[in-house]
PDB file of N, CA and C in Angstrom:
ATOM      1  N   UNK A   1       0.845  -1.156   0.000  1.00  0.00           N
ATOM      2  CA  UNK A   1       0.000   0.000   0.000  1.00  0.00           C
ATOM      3  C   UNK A   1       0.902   1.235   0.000  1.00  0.00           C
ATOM      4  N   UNK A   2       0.618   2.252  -0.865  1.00  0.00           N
ATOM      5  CA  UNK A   2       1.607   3.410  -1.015  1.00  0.00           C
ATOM      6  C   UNK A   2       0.681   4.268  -0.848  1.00  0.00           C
ATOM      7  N   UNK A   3       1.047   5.524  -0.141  1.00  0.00           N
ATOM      8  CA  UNK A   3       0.520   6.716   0.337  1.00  0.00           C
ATOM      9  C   UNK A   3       1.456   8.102   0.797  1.00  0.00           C
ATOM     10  N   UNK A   4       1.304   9.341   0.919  1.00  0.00           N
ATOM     11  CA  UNK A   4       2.146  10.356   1.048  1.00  0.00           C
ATOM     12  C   UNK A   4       2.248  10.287   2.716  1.00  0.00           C
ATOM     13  N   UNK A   5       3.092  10.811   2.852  1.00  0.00           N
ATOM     14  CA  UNK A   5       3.463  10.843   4.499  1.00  0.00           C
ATOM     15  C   UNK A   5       3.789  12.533   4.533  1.00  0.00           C
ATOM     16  N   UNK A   6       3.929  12.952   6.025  1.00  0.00           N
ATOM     17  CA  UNK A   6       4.386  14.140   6.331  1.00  0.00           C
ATOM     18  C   UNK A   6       4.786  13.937   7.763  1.00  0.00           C
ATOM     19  N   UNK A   7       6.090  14.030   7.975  1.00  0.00           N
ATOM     20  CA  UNK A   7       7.035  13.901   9.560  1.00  0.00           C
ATOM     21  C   UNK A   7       7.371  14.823   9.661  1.00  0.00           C
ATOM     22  N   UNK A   8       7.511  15.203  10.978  1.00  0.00           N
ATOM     23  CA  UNK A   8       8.064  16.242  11.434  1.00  0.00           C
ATOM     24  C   UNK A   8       8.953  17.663  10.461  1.00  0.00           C
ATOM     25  N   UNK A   9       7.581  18.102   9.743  1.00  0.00           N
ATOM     26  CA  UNK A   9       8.036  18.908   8.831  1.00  0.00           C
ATOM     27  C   UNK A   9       8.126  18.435   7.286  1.00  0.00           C
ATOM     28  N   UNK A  10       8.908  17.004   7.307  1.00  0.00           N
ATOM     29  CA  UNK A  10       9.483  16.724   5.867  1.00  0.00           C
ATOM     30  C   UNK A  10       8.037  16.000   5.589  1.00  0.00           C
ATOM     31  N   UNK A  11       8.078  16.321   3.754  1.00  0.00           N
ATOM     32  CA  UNK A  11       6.793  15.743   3.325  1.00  0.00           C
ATOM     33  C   UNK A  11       7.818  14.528   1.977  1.00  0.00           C
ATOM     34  N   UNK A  12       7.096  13.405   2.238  1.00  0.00           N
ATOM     35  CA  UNK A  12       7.081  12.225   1.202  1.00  0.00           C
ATOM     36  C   UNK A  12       6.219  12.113   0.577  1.00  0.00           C
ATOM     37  N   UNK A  13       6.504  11.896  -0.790  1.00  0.00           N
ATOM     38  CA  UNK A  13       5.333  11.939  -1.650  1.00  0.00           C
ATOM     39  C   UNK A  13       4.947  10.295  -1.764  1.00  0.00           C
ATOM     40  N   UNK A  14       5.575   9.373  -1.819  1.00  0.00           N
ATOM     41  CA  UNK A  14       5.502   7.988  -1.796  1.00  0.00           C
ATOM     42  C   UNK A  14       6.011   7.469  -0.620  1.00  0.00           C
ATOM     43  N   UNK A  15       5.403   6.598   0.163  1.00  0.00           N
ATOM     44  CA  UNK A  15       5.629   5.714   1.397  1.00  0.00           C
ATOM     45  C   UNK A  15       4.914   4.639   1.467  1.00  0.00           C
ATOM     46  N   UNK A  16       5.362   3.529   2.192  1.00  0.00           N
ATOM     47  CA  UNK A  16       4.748   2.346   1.989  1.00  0.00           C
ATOM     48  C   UNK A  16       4.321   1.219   3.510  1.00  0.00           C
ATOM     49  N   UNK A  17       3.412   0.359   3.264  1.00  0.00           N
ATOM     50  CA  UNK A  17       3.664  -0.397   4.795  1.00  0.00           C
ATOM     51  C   UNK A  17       3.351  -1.586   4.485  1.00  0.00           C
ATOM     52  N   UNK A  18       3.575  -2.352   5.018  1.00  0.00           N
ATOM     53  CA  UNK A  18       3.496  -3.838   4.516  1.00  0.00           C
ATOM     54  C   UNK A  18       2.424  -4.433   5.800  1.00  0.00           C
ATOM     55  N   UNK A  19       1.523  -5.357   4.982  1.00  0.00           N
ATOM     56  CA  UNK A  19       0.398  -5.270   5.907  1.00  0.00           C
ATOM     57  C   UNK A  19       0.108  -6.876   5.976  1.00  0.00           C
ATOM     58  N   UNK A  20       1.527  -7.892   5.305  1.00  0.00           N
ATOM     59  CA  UNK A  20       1.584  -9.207   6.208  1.00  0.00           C
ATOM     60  C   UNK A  20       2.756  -9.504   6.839  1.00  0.00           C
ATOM     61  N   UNK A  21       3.485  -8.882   7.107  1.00  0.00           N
ATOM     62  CA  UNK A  21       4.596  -9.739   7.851  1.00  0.00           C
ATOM     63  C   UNK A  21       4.361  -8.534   9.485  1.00  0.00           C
ATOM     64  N   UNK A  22       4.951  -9.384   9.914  1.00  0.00           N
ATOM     65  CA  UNK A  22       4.758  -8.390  11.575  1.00  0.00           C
ATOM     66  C   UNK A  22       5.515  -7.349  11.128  1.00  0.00           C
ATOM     67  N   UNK A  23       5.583  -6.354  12.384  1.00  0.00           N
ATOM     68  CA  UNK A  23       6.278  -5.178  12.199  1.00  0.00           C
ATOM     69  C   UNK A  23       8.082  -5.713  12.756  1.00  0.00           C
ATOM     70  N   UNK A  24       7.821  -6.790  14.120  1.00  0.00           N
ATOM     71  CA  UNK A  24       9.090  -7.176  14.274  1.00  0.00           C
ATOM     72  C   UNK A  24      10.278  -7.766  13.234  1.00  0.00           C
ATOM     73  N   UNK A  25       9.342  -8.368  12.027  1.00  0.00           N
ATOM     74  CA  UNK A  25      10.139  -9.511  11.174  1.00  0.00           C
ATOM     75  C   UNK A  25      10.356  -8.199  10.320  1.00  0.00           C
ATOM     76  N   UNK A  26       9.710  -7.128  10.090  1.00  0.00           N
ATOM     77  CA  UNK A  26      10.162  -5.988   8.900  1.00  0.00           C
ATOM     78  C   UNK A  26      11.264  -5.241   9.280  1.00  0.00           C
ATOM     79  N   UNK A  27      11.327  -4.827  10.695  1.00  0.00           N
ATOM     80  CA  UNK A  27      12.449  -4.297  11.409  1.00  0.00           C
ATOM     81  C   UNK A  27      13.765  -5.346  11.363  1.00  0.00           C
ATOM     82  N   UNK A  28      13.749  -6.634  11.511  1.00  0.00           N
ATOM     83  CA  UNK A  28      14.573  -7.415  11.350  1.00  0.00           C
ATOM     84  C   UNK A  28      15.344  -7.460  10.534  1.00  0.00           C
ATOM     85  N   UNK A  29      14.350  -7.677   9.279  1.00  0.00           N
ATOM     86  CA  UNK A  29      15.059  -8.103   8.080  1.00  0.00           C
ATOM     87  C   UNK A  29      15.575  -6.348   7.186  1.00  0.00           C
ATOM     88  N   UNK A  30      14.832  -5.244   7.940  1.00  0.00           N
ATOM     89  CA  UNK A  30      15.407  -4.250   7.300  1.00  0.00           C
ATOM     90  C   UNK A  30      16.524  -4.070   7.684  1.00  0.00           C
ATOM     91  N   UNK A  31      16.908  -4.031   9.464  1.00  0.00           N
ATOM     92  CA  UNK A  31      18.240  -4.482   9.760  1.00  0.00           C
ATOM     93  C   UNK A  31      19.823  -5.468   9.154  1.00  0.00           C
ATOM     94  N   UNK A  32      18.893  -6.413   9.118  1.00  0.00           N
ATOM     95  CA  UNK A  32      20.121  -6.922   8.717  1.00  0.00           C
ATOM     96  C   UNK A  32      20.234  -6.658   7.178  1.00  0.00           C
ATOM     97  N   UNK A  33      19.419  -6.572   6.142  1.00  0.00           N
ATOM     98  CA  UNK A  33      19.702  -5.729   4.731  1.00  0.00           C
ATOM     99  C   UNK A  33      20.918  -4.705   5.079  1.00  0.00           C
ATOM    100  N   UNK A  34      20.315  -3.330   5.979  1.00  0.00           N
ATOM    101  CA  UNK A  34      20.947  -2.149   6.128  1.00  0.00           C
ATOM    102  C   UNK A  34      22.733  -2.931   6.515  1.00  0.00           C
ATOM    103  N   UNK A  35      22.794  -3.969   7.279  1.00  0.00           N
ATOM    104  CA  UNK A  35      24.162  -4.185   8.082  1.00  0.00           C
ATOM    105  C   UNK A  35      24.727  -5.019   6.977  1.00  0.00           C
ATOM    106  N   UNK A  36      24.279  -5.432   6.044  1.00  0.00           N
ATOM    107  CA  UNK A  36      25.134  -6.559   5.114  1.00  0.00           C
ATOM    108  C   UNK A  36      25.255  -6.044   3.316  1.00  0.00           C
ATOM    109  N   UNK A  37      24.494  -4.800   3.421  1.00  0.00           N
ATOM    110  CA  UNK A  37      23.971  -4.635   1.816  1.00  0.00           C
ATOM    111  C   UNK A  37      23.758  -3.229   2.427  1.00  0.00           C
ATOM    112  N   UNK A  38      24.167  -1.939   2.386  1.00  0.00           N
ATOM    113  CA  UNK A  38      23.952  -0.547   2.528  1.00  0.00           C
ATOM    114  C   UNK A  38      23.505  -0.332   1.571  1.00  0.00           C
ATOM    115  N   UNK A  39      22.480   0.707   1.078  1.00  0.00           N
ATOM    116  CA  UNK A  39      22.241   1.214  -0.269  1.00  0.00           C
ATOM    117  C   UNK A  39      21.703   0.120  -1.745  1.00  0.00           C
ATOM    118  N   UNK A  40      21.952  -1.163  -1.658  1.00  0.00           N
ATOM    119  CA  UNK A  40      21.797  -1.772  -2.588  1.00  0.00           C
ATOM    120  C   UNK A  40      20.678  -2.774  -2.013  1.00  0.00           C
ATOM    121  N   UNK A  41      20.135  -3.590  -3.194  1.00  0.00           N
ATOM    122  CA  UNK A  41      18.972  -4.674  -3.055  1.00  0.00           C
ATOM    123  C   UNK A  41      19.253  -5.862  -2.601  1.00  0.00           C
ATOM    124  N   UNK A  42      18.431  -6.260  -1.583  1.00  0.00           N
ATOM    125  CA  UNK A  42      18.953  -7.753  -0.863  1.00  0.00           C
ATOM    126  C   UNK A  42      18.030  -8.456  -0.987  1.00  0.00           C
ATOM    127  N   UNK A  43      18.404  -9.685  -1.470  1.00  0.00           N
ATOM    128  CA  UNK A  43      17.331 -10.510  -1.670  1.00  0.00           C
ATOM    129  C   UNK A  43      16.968 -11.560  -0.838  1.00  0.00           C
ATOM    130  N   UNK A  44      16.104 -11.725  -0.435  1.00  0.00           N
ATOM    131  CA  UNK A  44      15.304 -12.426   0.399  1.00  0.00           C
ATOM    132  C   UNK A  44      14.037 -13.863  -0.156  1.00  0.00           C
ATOM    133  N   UNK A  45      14.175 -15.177   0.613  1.00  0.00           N
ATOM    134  CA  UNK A  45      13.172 -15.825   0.032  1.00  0.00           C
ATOM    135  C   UNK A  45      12.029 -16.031   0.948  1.00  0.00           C
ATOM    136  N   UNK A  46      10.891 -16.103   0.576  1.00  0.00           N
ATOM    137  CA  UNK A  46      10.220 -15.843   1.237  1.00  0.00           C
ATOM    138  C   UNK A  46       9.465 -17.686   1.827  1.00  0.00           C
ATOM    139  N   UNK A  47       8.675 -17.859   3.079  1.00  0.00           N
ATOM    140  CA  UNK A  47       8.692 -19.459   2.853  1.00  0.00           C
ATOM    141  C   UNK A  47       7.695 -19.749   2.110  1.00  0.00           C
ATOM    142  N   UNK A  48       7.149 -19.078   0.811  1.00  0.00           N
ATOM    143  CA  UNK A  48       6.513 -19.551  -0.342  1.00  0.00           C
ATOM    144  C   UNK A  48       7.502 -19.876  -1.519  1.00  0.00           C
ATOM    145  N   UNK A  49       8.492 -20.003  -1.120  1.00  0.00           N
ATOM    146  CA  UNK A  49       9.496 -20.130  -2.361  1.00  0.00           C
ATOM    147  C   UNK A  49       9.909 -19.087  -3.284  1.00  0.00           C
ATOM    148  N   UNK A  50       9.007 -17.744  -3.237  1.00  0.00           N
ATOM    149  CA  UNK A  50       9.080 -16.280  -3.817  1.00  0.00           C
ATOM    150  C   UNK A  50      10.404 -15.816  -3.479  1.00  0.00           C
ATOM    151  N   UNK A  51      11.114 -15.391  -4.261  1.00  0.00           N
ATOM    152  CA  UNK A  51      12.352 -14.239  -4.254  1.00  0.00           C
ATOM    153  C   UNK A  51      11.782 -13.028  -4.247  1.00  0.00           C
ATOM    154  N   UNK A  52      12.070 -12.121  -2.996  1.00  0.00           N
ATOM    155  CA  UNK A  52      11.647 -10.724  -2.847  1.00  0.00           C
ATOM    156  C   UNK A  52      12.871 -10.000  -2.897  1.00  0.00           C
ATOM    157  N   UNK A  53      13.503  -8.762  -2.998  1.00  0.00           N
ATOM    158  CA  UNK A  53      13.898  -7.906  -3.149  1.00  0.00           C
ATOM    159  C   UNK A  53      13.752  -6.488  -1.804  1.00  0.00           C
ATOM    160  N   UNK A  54      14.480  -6.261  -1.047  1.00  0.00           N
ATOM    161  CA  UNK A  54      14.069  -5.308  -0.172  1.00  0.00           C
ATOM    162  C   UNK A  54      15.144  -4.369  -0.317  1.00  0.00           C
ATOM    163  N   UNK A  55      15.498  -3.311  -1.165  1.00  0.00           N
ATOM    164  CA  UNK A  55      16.252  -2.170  -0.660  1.00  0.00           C
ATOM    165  C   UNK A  55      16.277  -1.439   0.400  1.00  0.00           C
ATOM    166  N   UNK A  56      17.543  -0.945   1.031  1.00  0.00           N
ATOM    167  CA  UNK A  56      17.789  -0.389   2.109  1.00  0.00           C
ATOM    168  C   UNK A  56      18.600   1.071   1.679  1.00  0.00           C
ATOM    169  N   UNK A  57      18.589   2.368   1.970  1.00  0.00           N
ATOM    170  CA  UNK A  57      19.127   3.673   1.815  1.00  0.00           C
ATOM    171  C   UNK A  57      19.929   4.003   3.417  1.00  0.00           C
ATOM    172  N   UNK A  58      20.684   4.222   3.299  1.00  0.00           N
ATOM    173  CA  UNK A  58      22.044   5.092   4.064  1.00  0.00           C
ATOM    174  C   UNK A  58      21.732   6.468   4.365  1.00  0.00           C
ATOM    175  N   UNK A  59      21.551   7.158   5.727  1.00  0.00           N
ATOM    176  CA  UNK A  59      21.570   8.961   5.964  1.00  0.00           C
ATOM    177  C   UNK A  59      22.943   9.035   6.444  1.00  0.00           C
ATOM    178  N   UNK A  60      23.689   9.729   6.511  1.00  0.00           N
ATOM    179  CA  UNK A  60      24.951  10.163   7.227  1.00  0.00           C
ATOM    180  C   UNK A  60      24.684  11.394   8.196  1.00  0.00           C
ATOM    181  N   UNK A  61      24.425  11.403   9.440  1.00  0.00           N
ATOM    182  CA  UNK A  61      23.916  12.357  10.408  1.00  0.00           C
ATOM    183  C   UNK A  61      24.940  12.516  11.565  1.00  0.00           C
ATOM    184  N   UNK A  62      25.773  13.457  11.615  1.00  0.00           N
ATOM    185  CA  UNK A  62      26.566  13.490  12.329  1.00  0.00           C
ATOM    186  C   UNK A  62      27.881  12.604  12.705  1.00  0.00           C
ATOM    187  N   UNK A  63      28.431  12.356  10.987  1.00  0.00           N
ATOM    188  CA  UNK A  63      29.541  11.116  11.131  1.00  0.00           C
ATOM    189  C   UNK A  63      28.924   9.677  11.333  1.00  0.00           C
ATOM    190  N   UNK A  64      27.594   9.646  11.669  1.00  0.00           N
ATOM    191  CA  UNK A  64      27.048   8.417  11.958  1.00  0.00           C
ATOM    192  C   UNK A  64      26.221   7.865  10.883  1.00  0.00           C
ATOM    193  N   UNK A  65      26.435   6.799  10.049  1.00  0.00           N
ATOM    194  CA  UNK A  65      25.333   6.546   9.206  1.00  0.00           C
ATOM    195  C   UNK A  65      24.172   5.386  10.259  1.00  0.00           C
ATOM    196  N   UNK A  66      23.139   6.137   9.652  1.00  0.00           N
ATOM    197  CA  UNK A  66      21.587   5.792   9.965  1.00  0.00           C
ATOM    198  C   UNK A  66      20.646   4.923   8.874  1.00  0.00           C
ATOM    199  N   UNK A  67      19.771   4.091   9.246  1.00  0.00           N
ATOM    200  CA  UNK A  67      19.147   3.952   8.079  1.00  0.00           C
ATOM    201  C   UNK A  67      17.794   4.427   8.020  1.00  0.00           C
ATOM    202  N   UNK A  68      17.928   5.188   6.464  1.00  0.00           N
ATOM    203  CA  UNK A  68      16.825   6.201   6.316  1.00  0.00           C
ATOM    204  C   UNK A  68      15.180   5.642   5.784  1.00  0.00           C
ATOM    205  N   UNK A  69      15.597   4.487   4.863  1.00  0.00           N
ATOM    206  CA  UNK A  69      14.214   3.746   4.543  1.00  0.00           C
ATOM    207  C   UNK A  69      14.966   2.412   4.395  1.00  0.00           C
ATOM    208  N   UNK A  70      13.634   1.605   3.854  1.00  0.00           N
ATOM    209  CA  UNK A  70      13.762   0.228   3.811  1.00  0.00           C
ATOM    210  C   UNK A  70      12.652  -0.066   3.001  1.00  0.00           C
ATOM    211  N   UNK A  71      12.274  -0.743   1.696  1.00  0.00           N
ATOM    212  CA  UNK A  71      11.743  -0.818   0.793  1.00  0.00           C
ATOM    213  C   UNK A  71      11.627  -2.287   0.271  1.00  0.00           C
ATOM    214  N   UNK A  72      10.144  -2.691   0.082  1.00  0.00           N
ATOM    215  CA  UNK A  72      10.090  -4.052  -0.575  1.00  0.00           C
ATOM    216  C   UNK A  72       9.978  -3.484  -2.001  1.00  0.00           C
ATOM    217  N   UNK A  73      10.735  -4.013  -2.739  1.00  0.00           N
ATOM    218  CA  UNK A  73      10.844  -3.968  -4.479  1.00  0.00           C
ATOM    219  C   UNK A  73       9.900  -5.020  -5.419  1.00  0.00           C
ATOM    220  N   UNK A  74       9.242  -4.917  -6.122  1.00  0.00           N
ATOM    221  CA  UNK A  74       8.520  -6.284  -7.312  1.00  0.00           C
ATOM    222  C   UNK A  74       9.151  -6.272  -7.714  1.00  0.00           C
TER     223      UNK A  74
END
């Protein structure tokens, strides 16, 4: 499901939420994407046998990189 967001000031014109996997297993697996694959597409199987795709993006905030989104890809 894609929709516009607005945070604290900043406005997104596209944002997304995934509305079967828990929120714990999305945080997970966006984690370890972000820690093994910065910036690029990691692929993931899903236990239907499906190959998914989840990109992860890099912020640099004070010498510290952060991760800024996390994205399921078709």
């Amino acid at each position: 499901m894609d929709f516009p967001i607005r945070w604290r000031g900043l406005y997104k014109p596209i944002t997304s939420m995934s509305l079967f996997n828990s929120p714990e297993l999305d945080i997970a697996l966006a984690t370890l994407c972000f820690l093994a694959r910065p910036n690029r597409g990691c692929t993931l199987q899903g236990s239907n046998g499906v190959n998914y795709k989840l990109q992860t993006y890099k912020k640099e905030q004070d010498g510290e990189f952060h991760l800024a989104t996390a994205l399921f890809i078709t």
